[in-house]
N, C-alpha and C. Protein backbone atom coordinates (compact mmCIF):
# COMPACT_ATOMS: atom_id res chain seq x y z
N UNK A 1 -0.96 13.71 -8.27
CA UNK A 1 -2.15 12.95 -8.58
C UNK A 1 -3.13 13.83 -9.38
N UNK A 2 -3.32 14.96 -9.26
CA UNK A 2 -4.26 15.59 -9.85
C UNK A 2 -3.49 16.17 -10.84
N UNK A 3 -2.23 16.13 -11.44
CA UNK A 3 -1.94 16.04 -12.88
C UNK A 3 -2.75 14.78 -13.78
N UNK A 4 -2.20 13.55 -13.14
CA UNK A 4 -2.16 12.42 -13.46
C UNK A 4 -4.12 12.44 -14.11
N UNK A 5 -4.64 12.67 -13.29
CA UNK A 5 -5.62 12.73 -13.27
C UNK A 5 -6.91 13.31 -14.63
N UNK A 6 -6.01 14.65 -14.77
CA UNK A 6 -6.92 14.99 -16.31
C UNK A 6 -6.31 14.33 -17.21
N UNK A 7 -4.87 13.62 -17.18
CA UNK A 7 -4.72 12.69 -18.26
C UNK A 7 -5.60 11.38 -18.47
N UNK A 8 -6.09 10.70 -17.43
CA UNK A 8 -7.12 10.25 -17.08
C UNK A 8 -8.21 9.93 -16.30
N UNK A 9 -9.29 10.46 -16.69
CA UNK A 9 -10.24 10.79 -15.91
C UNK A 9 -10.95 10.11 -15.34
N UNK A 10 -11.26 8.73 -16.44
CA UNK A 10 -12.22 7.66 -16.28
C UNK A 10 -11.91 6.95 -15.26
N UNK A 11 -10.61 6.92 -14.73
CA UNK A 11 -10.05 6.04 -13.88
C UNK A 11 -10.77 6.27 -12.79
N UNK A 12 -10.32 5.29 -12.02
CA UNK A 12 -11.07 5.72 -10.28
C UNK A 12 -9.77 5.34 -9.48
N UNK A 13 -9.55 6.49 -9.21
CA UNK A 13 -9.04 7.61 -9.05
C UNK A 13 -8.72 7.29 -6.97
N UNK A 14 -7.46 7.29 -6.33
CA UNK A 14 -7.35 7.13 -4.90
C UNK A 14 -8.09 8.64 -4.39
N UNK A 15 -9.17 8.22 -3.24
CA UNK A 15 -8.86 9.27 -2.22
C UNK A 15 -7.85 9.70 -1.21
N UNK A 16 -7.07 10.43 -0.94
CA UNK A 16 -6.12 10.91 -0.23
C UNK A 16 -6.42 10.66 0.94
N UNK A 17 -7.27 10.82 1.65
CA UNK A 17 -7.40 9.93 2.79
C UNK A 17 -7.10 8.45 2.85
N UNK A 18 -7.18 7.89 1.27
CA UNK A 18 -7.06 6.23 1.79
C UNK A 18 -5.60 6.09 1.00
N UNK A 19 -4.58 6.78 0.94
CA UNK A 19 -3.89 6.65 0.68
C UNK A 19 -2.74 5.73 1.83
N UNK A 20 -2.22 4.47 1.21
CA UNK A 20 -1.69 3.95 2.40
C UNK A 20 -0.78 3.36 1.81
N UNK A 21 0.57 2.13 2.47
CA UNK A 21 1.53 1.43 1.77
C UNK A 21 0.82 -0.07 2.61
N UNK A 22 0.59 -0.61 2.02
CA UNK A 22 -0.02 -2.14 2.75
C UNK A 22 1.68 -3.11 2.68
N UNK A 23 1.37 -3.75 4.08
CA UNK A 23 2.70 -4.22 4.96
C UNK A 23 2.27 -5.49 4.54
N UNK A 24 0.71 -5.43 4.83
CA UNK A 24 0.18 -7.19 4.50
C UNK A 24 -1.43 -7.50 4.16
N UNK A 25 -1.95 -8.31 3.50
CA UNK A 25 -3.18 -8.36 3.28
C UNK A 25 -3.91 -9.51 4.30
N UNK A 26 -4.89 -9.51 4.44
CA UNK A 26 -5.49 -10.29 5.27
C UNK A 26 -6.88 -10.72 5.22
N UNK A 27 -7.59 -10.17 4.41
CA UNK A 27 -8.84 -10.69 4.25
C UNK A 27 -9.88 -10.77 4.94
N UNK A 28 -10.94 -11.22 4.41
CA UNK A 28 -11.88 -11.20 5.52
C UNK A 28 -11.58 -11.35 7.11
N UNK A 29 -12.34 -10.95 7.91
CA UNK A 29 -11.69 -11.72 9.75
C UNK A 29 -12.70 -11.39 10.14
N UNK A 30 -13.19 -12.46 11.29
CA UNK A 30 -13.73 -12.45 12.51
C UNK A 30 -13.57 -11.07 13.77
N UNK A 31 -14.47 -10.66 14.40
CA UNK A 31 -13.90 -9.64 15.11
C UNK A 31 -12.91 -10.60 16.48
N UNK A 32 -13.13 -11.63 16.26
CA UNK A 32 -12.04 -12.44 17.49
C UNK A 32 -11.09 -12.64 17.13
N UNK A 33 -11.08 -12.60 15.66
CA UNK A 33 -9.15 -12.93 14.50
C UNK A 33 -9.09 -11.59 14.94
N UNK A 34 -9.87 -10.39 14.84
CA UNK A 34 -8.89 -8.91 14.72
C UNK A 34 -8.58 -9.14 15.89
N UNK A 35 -9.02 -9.20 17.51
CA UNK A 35 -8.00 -9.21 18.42
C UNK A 35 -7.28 -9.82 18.85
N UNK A 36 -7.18 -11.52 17.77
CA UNK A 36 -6.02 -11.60 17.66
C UNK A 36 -4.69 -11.13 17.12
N UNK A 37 -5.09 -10.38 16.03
CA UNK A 37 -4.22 -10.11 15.29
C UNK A 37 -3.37 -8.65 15.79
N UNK A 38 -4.62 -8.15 16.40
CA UNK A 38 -3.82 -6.69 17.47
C UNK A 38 -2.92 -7.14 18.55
N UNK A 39 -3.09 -8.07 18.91
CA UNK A 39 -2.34 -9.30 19.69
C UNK A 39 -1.19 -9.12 19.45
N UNK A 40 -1.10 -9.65 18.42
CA UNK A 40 0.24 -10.41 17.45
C UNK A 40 0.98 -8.96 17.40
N UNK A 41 0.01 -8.32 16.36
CA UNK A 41 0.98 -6.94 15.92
C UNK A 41 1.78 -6.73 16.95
N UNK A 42 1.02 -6.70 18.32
CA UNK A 42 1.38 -5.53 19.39
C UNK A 42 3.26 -6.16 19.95
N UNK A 43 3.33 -7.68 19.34
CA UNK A 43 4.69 -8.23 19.81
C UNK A 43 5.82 -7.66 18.49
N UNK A 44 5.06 -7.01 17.79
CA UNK A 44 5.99 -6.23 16.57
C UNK A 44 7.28 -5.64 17.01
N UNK A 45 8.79 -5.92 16.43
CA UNK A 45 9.47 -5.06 16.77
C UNK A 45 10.24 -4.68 16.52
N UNK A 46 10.39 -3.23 15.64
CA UNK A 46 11.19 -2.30 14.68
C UNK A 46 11.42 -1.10 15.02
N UNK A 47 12.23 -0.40 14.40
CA UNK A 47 12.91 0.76 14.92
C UNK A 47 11.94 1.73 13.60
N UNK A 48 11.97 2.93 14.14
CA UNK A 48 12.02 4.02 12.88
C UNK A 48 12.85 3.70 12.05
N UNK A 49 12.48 4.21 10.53
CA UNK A 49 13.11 4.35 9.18
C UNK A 49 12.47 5.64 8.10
N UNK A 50 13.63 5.74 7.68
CA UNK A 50 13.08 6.77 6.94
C UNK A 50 12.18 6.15 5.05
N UNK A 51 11.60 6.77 4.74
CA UNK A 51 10.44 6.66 3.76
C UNK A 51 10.54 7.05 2.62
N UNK A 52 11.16 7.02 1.39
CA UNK A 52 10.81 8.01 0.33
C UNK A 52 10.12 7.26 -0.73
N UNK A 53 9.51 8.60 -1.30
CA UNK A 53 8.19 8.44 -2.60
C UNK A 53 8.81 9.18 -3.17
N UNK A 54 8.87 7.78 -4.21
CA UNK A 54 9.49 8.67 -5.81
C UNK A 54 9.47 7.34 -6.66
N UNK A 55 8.94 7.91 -7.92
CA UNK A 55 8.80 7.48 -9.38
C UNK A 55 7.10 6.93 -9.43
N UNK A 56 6.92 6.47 -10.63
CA UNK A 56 5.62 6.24 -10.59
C UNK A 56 5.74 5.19 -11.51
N UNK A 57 4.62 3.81 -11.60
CA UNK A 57 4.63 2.33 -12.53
C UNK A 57 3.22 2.02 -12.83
N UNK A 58 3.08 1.23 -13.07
CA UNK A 58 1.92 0.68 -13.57
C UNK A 58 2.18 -0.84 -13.56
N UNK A 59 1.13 -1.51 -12.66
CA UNK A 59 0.50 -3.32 -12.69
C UNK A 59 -0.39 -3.15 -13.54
N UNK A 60 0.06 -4.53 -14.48
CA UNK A 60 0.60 -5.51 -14.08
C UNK A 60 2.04 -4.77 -15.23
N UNK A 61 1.61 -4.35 -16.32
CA UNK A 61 2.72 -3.36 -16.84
C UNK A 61 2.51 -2.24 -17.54
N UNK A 62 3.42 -1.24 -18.38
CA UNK A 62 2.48 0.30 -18.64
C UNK A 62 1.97 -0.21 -20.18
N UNK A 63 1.46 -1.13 -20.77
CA UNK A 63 0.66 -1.51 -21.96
C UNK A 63 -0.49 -2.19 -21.50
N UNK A 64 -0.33 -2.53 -20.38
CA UNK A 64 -1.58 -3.15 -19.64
C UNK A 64 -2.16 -2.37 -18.64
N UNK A 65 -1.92 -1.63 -18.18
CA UNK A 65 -1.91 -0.78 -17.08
C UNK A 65 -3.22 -0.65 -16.92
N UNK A 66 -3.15 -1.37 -15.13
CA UNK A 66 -4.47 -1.35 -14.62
C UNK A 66 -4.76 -0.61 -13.32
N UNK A 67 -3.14 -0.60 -12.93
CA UNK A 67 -3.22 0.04 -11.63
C UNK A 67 -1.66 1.04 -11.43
N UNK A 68 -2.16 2.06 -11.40
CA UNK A 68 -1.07 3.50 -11.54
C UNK A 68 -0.90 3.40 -10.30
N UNK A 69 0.45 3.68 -9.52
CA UNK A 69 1.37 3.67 -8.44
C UNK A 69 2.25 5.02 -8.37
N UNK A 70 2.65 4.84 -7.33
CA UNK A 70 3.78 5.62 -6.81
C UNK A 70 4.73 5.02 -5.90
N UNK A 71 5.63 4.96 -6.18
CA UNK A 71 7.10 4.12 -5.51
C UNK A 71 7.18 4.82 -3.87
N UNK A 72 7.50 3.50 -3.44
CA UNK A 72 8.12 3.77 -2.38
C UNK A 72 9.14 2.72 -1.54
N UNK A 73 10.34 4.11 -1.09
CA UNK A 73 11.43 3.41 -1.07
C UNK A 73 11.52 3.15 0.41
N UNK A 74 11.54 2.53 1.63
CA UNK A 74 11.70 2.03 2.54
C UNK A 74 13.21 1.54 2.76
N UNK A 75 14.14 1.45 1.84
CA UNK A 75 15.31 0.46 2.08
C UNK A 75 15.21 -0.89 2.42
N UNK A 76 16.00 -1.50 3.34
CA UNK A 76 15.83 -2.94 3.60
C UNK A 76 14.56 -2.94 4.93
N UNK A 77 14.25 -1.34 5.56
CA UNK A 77 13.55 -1.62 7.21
C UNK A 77 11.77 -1.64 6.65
N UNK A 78 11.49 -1.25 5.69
CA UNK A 78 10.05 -1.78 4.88
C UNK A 78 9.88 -2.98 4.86
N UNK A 79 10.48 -3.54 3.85
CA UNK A 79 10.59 -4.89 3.38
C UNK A 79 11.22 -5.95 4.54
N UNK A 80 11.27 -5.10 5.66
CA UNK A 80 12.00 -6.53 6.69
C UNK A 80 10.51 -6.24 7.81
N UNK A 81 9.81 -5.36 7.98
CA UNK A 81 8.81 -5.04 8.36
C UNK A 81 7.50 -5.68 8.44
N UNK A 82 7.49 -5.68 6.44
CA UNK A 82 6.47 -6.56 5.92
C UNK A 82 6.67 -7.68 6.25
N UNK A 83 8.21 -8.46 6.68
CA UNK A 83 8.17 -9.78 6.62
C UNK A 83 8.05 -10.32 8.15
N UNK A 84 8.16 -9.11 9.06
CA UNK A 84 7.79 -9.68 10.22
C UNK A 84 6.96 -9.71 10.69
N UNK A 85 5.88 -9.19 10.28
CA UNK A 85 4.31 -8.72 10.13
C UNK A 85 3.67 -10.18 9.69
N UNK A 86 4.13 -10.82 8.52
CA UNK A 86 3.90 -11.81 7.72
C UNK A 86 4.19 -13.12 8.56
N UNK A 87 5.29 -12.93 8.99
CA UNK A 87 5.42 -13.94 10.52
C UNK A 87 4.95 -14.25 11.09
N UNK A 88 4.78 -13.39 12.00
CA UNK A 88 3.46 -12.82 13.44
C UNK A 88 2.12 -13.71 12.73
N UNK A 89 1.63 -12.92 11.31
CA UNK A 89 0.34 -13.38 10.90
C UNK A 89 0.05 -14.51 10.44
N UNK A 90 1.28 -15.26 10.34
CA UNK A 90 1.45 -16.63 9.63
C UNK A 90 1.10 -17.84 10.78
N UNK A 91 1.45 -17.33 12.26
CA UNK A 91 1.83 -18.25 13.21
C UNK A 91 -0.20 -17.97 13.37
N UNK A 92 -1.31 -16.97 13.08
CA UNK A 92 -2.59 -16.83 13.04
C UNK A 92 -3.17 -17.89 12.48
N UNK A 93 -2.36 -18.26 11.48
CA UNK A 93 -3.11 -19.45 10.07
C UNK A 93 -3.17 -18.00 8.79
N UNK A 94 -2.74 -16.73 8.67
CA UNK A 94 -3.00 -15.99 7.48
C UNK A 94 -1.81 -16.90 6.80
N UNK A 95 -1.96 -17.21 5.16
CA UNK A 95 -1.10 -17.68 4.26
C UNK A 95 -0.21 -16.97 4.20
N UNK A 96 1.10 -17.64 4.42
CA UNK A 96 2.62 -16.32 3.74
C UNK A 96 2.46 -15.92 2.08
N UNK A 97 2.79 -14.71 2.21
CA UNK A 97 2.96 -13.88 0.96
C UNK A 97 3.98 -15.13 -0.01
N UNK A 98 3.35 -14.93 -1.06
CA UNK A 98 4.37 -15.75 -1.86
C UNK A 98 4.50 -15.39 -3.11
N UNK A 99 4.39 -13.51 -3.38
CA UNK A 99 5.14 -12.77 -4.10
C UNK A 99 6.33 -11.79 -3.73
N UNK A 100 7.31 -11.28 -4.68
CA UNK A 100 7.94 -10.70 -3.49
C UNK A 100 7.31 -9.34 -3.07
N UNK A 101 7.75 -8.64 -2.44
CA UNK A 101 7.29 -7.56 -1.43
C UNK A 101 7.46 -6.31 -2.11
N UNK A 102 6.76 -5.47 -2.90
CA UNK A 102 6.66 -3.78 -4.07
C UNK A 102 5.61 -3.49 -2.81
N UNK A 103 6.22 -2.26 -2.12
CA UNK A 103 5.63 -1.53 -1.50
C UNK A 103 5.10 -0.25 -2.69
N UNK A 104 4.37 -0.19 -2.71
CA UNK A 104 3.67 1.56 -3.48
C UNK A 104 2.12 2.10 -2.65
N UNK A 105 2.22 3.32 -3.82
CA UNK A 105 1.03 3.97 -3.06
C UNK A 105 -0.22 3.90 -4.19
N UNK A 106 -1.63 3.07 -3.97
CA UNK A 106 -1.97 3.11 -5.53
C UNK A 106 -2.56 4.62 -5.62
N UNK A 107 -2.05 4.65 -6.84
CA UNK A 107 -3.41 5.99 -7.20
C UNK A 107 -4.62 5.96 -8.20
N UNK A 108 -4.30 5.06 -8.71
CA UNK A 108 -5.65 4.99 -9.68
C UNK A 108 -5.63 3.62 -10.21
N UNK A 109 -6.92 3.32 -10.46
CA UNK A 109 -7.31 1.85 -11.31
C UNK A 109 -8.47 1.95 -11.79
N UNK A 110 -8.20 0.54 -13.07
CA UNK A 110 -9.37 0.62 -13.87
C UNK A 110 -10.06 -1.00 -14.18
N UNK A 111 -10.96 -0.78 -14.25
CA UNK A 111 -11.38 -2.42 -14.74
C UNK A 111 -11.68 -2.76 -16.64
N UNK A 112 -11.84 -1.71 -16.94
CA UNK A 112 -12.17 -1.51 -18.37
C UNK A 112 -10.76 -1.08 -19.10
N UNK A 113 -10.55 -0.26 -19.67
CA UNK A 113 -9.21 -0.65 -20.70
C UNK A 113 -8.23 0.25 -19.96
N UNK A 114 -7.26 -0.16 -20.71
CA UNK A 114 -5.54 0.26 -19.92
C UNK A 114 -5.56 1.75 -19.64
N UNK A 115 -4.97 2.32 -18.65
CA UNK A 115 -4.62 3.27 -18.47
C UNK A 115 -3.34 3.79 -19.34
N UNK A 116 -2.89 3.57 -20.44
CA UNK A 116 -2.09 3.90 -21.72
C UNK A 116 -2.31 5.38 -21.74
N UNK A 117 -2.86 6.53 -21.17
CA UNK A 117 -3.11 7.91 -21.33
C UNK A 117 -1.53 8.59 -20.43
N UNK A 118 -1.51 7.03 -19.54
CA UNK A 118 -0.98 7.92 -18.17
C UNK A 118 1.25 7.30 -18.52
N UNK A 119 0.80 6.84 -19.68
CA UNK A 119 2.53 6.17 -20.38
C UNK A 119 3.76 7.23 -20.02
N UNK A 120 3.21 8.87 -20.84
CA UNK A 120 3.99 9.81 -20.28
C UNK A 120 4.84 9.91 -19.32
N UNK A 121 3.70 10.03 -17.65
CA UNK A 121 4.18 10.46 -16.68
C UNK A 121 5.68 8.85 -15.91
N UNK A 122 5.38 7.82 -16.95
CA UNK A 122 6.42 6.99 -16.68
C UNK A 122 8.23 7.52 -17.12
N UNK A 123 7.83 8.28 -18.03
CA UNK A 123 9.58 8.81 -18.75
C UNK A 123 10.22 9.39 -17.47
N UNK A 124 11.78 9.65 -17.52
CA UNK A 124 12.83 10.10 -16.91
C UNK A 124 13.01 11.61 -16.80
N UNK A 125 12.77 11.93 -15.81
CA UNK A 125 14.15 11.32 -14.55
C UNK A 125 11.88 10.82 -13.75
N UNK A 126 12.74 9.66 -12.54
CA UNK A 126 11.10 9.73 -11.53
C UNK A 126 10.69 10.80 -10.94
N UNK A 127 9.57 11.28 -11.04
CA UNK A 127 9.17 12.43 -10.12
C UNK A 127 9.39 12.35 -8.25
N UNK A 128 10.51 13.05 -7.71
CA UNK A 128 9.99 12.59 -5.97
C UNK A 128 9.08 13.30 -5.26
N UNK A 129 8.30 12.87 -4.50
CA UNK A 129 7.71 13.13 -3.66
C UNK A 129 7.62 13.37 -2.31
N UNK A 130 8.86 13.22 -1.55
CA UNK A 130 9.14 13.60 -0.36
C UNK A 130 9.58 12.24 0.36
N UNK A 131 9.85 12.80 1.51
CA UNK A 131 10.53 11.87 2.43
C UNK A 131 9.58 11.78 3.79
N UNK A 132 9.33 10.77 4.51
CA UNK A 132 8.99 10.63 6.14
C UNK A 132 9.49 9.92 6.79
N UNK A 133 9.41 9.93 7.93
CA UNK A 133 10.01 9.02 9.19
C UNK A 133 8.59 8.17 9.41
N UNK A 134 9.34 7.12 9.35
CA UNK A 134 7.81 6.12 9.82
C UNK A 134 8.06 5.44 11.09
N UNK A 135 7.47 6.00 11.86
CA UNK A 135 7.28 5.81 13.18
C UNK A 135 6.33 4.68 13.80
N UNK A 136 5.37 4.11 13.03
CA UNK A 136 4.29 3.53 13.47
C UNK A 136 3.93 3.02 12.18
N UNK A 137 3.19 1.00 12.35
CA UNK A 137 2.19 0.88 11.35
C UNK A 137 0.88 0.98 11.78
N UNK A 138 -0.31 0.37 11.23
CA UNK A 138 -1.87 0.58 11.96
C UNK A 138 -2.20 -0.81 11.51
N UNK A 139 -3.23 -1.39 11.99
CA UNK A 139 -4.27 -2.76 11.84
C UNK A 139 -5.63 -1.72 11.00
N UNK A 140 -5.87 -1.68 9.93
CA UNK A 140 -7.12 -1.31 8.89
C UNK A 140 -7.79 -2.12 8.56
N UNK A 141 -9.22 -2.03 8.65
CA UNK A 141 -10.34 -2.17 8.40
C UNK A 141 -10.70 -2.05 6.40
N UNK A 142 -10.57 -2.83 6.18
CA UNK A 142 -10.76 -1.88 4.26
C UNK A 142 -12.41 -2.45 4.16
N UNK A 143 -13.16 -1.08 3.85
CA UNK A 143 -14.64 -1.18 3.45
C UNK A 143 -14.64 -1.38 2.20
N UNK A 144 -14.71 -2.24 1.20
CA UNK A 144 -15.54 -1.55 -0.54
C UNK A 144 -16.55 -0.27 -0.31
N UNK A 145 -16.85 0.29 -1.16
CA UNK A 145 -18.09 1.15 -1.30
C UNK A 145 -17.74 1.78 -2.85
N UNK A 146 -18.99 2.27 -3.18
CA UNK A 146 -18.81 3.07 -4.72
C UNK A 146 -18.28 4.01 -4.20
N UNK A 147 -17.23 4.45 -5.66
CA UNK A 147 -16.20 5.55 -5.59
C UNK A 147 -14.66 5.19 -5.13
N UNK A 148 -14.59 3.56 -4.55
CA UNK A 148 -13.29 3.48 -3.59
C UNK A 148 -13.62 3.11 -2.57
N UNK A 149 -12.81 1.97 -1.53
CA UNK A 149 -12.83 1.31 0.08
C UNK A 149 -12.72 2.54 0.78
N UNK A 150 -12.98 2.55 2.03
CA UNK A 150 -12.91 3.66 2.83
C UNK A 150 -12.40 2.43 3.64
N UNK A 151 -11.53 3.42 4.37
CA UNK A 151 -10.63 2.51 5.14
C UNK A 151 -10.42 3.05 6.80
N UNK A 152 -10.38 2.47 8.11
CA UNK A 152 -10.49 2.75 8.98
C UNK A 152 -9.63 1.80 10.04
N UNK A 153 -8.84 2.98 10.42
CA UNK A 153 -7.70 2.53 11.48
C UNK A 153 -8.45 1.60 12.41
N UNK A 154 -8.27 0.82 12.53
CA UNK A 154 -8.35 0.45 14.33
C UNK A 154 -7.46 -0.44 15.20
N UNK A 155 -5.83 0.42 14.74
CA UNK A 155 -5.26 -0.15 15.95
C UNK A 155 -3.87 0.68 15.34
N UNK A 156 -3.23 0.96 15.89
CA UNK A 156 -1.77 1.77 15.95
C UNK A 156 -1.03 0.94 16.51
N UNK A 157 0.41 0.77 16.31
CA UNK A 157 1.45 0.09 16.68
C UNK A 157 3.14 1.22 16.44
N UNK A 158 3.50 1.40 17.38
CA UNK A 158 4.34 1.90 17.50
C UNK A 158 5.97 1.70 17.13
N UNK A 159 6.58 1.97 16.20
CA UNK A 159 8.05 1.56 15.80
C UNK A 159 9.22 2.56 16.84
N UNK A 160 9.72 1.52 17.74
CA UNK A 160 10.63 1.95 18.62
C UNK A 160 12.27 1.22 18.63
């Protein structure tokens, strides 16, 4: 990221703390929807999988590029994750997802013109970034604020 970064500057740019892979969006809520929804999560039920980050893209594409990413590969236990998550939250009244499911990590976005500086770091071979065991998702809080959302756990769920 902090290559990426003096290639472009203007961007705004992820804090590493709010660096996350979103399972599902949800929108505004009631503090009585969140305990429902800690509810729901808590009937979640998946095993560990392993995680890898590698390559990097650009939404909506790299001539338009508004939002710089980093891949991430989950296999089929991500993407079956997200969809049971989406379940759970569906039986709430949240709307089912009705794109398909690109897990990434964002790192930067812009509202003003394309990120076209950052075309480079798209060429071959993808850069990787490591591997984890994902053990657990969380229920987050996403704040707006200038500079980037600050984002705040409040609820852990355990993958067993």
């Amino acid at each position: 990221m902090e290559r990426a970064r003096l290639l472009a500057p203007a961007a705004r740019w992820a804090r590493v703390e709010g660096l996350h892979v979103t399972l599902k969006f949800v929108g505004e809520a009631s503090e009585a929807r969140v305990d429902e929804m800690k509810a729901a999560l808590a009937s979640v039920k998946a095993s560990p999988f392993a995680v890898h980050f590698t390559g990097v893209g650009c939404f909506p594409n790299p001539k338009a590029a508004r939002v710089f990413w980093a891949g991430v590969d989950g296999s089929d236990h991500l993407p079956h994750l997200a969809s049971i998550i989406d379940a759970v939250l569906e039986k709430l009244g949240s709307p089912r997802e009705t794109k398909p499911y690109h897990p990434h990590l964002t790192l930067a976005r812009t509202s003003a013109r394309p990120l076209r500086e950052l075309q480079p770091l798209l060429a071959d071979p993808p850069p990787q970034f490591g591997t984890m065991t994902a053990r657990e998702f969380f229920l987050y809080q996403s704040q707006p604020q200038k500079g980037g959302s600050k984002y705040t756990k409040l609820e852990r769920f355990a993958l067993d």
